[in-house]
Protein backbone atom coordinates (compact mmCIF):
# COMPACT_ATOMS: atom_id res chain seq x y z
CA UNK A 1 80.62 67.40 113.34
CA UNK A 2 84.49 68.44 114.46
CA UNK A 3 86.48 69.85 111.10
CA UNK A 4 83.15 69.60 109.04
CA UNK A 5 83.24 72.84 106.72
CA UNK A 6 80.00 72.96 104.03
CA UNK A 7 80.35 73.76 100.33
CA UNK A 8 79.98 77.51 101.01
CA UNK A 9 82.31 77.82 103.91
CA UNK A 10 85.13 76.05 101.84
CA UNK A 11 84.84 78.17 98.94
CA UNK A 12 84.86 80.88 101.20
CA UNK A 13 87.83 79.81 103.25
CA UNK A 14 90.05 78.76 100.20
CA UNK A 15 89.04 82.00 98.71
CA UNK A 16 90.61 84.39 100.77
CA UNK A 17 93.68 81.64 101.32
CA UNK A 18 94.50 81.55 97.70
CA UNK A 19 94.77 85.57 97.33
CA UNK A 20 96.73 86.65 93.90
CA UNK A 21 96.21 89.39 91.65
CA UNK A 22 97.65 91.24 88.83
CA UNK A 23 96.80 94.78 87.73
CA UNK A 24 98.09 97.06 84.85
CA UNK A 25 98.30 100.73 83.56
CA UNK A 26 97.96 100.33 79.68
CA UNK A 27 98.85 103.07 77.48
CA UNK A 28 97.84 104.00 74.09
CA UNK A 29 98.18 108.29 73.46
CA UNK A 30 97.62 108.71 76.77
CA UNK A 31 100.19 110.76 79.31
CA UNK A 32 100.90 109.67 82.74
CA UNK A 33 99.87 112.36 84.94
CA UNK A 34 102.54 112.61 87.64
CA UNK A 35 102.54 116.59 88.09
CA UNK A 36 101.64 116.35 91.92
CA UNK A 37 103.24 114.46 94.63
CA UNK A 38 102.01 111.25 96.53
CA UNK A 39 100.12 110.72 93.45
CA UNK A 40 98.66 107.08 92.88
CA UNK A 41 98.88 105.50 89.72
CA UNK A 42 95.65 104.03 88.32
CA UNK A 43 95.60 100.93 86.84
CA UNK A 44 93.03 100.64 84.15
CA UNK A 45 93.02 97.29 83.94
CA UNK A 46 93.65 93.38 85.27
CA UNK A 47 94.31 89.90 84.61
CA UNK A 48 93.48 87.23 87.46
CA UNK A 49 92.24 88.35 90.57
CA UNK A 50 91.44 86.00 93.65
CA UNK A 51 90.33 87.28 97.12
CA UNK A 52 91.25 91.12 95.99
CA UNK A 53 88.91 93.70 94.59
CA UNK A 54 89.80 96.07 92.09
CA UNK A 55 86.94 98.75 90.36
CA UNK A 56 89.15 100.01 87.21
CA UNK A 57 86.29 102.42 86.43
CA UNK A 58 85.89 103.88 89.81
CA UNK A 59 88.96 103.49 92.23
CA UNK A 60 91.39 102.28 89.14
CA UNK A 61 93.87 103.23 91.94
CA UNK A 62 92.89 101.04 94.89
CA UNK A 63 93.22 97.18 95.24
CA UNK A 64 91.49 95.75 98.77
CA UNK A 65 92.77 92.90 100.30
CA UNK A 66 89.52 90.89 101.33
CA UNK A 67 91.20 88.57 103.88
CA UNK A 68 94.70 88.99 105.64
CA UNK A 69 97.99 87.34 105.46
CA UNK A 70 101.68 87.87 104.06
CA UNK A 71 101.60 88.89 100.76
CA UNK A 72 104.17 89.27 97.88
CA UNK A 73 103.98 92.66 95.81
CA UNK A 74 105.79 93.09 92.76
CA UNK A 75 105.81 96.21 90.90
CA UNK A 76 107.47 97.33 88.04
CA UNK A 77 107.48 101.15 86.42
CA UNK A 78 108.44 102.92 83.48
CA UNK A 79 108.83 106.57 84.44
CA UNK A 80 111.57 107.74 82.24
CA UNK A 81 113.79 109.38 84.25
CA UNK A 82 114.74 109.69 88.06
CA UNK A 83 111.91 109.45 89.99
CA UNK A 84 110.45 108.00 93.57
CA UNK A 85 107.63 105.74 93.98
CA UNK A 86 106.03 103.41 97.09
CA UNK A 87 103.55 100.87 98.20
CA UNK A 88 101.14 102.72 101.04
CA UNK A 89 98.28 100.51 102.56
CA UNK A 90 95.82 102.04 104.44
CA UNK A 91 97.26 105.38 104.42
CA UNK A 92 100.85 104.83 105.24
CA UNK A 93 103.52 104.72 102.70
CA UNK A 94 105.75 101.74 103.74
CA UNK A 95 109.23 102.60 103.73
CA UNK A 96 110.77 98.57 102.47
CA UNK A 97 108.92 99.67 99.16
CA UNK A 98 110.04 103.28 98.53
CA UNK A 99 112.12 102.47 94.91
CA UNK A 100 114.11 105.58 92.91
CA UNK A 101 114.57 105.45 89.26
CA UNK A 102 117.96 106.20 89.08
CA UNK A 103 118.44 106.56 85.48
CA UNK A 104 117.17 107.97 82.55
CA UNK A 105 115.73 104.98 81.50
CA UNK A 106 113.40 104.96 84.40
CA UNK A 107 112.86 101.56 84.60
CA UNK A 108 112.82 99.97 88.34
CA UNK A 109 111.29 96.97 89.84
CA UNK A 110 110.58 96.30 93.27
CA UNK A 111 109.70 92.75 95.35
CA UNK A 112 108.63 93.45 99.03
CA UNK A 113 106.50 90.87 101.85
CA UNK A 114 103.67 93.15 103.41
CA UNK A 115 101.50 92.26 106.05
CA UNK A 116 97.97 92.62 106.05
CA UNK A 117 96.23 92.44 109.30
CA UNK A 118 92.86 93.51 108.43
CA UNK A 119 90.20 92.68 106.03
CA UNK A 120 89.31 95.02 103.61
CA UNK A 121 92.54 96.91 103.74
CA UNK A 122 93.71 99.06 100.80
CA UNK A 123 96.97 98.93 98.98
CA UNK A 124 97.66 102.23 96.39
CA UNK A 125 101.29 102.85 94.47
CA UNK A 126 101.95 105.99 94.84
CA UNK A 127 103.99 108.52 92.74
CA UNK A 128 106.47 110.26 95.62
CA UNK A 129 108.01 112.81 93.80
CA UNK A 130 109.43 113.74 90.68
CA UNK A 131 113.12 114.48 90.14
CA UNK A 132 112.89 115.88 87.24
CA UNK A 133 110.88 113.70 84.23
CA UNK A 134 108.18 112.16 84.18
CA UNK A 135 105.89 109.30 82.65
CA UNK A 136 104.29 111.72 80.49
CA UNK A 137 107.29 112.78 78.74
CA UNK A 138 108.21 108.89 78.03
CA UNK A 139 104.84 108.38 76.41
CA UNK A 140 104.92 111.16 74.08
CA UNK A 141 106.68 110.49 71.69
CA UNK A 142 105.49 110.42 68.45
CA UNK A 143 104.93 106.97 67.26
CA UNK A 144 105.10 105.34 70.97
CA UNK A 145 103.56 101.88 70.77
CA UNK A 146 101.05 100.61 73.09
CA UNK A 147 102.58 98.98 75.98
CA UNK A 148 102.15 98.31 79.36
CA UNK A 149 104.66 100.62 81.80
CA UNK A 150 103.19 99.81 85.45
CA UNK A 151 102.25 96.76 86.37
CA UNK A 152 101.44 95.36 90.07
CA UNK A 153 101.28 91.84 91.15
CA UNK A 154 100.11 90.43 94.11
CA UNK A 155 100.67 86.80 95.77
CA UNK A 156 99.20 85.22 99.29
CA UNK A 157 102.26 83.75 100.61
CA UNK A 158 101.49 82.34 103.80
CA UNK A 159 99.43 82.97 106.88
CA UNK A 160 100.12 85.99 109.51
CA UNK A 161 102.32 84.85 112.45
């Protein structure tokens, strides 16, 4: 039958068409470690997640795209002083998402469109380089409350053209 799609095949196909995902580094007495460059940040845990895979006990530092499209990344850090960060997927750091702390506060927040062309594709935040503090020295401080400083969210936007 022309356009006839089963039960399974729809769930599959709105699945991967409805793609969105948030993910989270939570901190209690925990440092950051950011000693070594092109570091990626591990989020150790998540809220929703649709059509992306994340294993916060194994690769805490890899999402995978399951299907492709146009996707909207949002990520926010708390690094506490002047420092670089960026989005790499599969193995290439993508220069529209390379963000610099510029102050002491260390707070910065970057919005970029990716592409992803192929399933299974992984996305990582990496830690560029420090210049000079670093997470760790944010979160020591003696009487630091629990709080979330990285968070990563992830939105299908539309279809690959």
């Amino acid at each position: 039958m022309s356009g006839f799609k089963d039960k399974c095949a729809t769930f599959l196909c709105d699945e991967l068409k409805d793609g969105f995902g948030y993910f989270y580094r939570f901190e209690e007495v925990a440092t950051f470690p950011l000693s070594v460059d092109n570091t990626p940040i591990p989020f150790n845990q998540d809220g929703p997640v649709r059509s992306l895979e994340h294993d916060k006990v194994n690769t805490p530092e890899e999402i995978k795209f399951l299907g492709t499209g146009v996707f909207e990344v949002t990520f926010f850090v708390n690094s506490g002083g002047p420092d670089y960060f960026g989005i790499e997927l599969n193995g290439t750091v993508l220069p529209e998402t390379i963000i610099r702390t510029r102050s002491t506060a260390g707070i910065e927040y970057m919005q970029a469109l990716i592409r992803v062309s192929c399933p299974n594709s992984i996305l990582r935040v990496l830690f560029l380089f420090k210049a000079p503090s670093t997470l760790a020295r944010q979160n020591s401080a003696v009487g630091a409350p629990v709080a979330t400083n990285t968070s990563l969210v992830i939105v299908r936007v539309g279809d690959l053209v």
